[in-house]
C-alpha atoms as a PDB file:
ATOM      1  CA  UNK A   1     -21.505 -15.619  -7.621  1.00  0.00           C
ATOM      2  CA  UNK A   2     -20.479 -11.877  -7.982  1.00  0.00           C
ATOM      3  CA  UNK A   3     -17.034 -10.987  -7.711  1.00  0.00           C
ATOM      4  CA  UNK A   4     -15.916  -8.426  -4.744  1.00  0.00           C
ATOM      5  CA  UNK A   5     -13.144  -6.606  -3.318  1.00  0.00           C
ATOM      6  CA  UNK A   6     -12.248  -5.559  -0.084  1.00  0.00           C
ATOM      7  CA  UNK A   7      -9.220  -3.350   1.423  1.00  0.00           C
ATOM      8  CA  UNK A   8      -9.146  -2.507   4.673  1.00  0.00           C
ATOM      9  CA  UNK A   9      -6.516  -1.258   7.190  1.00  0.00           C
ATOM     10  CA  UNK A  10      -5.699  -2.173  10.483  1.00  0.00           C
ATOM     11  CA  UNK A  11      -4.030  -0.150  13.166  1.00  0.00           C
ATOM     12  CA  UNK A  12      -0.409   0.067  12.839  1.00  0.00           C
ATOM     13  CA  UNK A  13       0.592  -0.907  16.320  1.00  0.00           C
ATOM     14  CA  UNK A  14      -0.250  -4.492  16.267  1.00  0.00           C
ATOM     15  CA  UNK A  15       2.091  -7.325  16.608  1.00  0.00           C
ATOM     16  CA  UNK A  16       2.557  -9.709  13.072  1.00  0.00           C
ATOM     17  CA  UNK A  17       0.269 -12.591  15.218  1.00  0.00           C
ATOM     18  CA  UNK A  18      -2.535 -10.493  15.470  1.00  0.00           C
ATOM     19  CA  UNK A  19      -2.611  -8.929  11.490  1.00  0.00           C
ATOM     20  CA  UNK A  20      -2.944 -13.225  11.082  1.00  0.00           C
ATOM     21  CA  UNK A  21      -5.646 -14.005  13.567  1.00  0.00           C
ATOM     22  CA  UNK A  22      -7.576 -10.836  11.955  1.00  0.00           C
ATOM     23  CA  UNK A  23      -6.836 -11.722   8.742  1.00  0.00           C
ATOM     24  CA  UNK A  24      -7.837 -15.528   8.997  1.00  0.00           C
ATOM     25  CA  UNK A  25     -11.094 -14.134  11.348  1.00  0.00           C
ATOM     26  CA  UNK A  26     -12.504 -12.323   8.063  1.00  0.00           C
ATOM     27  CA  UNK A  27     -11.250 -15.060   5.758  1.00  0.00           C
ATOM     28  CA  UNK A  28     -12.718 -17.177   7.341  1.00  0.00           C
ATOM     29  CA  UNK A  29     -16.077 -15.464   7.619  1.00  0.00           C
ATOM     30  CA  UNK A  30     -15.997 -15.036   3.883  1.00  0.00           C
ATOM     31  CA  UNK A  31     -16.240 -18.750   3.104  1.00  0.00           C
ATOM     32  CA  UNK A  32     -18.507 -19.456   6.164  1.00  0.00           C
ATOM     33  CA  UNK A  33     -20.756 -17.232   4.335  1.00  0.00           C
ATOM     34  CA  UNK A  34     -21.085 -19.371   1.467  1.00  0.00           C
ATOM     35  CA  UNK A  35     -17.749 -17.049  -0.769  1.00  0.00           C
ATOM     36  CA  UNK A  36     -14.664 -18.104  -2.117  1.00  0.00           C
ATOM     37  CA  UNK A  37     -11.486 -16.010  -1.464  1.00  0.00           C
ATOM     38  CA  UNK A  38      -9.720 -15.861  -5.188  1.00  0.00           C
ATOM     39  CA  UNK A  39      -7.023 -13.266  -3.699  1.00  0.00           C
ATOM     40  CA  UNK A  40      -4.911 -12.184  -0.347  1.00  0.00           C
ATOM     41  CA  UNK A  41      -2.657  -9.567  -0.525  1.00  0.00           C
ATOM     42  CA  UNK A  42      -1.161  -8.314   2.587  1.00  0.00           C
ATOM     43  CA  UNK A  43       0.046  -4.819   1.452  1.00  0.00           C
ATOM     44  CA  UNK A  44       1.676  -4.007   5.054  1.00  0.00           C
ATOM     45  CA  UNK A  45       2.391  -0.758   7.047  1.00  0.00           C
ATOM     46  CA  UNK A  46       1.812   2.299   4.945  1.00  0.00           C
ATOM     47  CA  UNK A  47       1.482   5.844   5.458  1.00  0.00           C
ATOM     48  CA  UNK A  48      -2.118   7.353   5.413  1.00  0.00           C
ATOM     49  CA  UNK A  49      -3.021  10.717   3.490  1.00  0.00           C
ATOM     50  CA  UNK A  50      -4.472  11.630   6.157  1.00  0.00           C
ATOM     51  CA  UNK A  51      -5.207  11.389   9.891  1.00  0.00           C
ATOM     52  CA  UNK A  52      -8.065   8.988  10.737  1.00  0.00           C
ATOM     53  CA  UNK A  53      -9.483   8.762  13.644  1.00  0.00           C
ATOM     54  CA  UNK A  54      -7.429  11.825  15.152  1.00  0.00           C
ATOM     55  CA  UNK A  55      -5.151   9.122  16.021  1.00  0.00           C
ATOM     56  CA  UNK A  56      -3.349   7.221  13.277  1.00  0.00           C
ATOM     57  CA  UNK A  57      -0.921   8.496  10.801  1.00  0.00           C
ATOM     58  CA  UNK A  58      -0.036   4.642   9.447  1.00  0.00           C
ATOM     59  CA  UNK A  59      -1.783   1.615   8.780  1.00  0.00           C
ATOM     60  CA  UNK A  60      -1.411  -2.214   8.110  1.00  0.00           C
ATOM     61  CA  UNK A  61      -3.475  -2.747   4.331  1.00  0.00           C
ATOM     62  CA  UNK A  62      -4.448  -5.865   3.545  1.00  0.00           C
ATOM     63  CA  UNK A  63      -5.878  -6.645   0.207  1.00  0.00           C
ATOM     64  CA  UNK A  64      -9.224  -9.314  -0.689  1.00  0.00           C
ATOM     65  CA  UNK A  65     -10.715 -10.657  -3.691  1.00  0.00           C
ATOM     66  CA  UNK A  66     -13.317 -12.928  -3.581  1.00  0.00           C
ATOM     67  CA  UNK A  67     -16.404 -14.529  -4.920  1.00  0.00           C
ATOM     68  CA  UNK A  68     -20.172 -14.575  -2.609  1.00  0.00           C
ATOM     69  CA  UNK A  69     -23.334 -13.336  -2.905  1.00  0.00           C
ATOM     70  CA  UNK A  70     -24.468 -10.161  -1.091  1.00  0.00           C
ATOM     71  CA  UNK A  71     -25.077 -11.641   2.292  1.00  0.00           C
ATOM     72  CA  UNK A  72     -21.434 -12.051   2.563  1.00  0.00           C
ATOM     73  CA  UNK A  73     -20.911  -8.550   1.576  1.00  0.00           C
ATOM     74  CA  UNK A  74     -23.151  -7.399   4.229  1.00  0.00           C
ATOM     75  CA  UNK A  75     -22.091  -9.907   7.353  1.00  0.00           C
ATOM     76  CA  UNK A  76     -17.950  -9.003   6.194  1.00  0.00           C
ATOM     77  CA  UNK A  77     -18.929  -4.862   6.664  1.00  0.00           C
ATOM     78  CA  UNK A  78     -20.981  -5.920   9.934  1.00  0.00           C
ATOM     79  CA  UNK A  79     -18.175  -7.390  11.482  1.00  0.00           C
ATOM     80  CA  UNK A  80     -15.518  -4.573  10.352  1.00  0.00           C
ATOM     81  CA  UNK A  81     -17.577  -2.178  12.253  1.00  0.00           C
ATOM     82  CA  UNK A  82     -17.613  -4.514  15.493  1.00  0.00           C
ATOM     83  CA  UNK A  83     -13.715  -5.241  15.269  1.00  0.00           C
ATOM     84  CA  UNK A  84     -11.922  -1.618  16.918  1.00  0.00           C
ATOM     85  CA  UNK A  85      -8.646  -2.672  15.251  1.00  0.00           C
ATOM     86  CA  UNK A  86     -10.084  -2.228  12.039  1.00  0.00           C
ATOM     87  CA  UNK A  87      -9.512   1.871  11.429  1.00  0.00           C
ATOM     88  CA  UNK A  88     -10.842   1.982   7.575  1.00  0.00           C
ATOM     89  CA  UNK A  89     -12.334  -0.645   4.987  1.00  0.00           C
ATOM     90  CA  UNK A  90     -13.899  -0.315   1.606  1.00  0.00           C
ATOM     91  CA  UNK A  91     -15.967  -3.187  -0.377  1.00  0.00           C
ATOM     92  CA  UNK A  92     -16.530  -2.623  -4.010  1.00  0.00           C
ATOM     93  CA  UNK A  93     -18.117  -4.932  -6.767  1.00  0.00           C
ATOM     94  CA  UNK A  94     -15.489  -5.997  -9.425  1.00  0.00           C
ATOM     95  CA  UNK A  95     -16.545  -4.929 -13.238  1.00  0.00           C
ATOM     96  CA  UNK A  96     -16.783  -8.594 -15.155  1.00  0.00           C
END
């Protein structure tokens, strides 16, 4: 299995119960897929360096490390472009 991470921010002006659900929705997903999350880190609200979206100045980071093959890569990004609550995410491939 290759090793991956994944950061992506959600918009700021959800309530704590819905950072879970999202969280545990894409979790989830990961070891559905056949991965293994090795890392959570919920990095909270932070400021942006810029405005995305022309909208949002903030955002709630959250943090993933975790073990799959590339079809769990590729199902994780599909489903952060479905999700509107997602405003930014970013999957890289971990050096060994």
């Amino acid at each position: 299995m290759i090793k991956y991470e994944t950061m992506f921010i959600l918009k700021p002006d959800l309530e704590e119960d819905a950072y879970t659900a999202l969280i545990e929705r894409f979790t989830g997903l990961i070891e559905a897929e056949g991965g293994e999350v090795t890392n959570l880190e919920r990095m909270g609200k932070r400021k942006l360096a810029y405005e995305v979206k022309k909208k949002y100045r903030e955002g709630y980071y959250v943090l993933i490390n975790f073990k799959g093959e590339p079809n769990v890569t590729a199902e994780l990004e599909r489903n952060f472009r479905i999700v509107d609550d997602v405003i930014r995410y970013l999957i890289v491939k971990e050096e060994e």
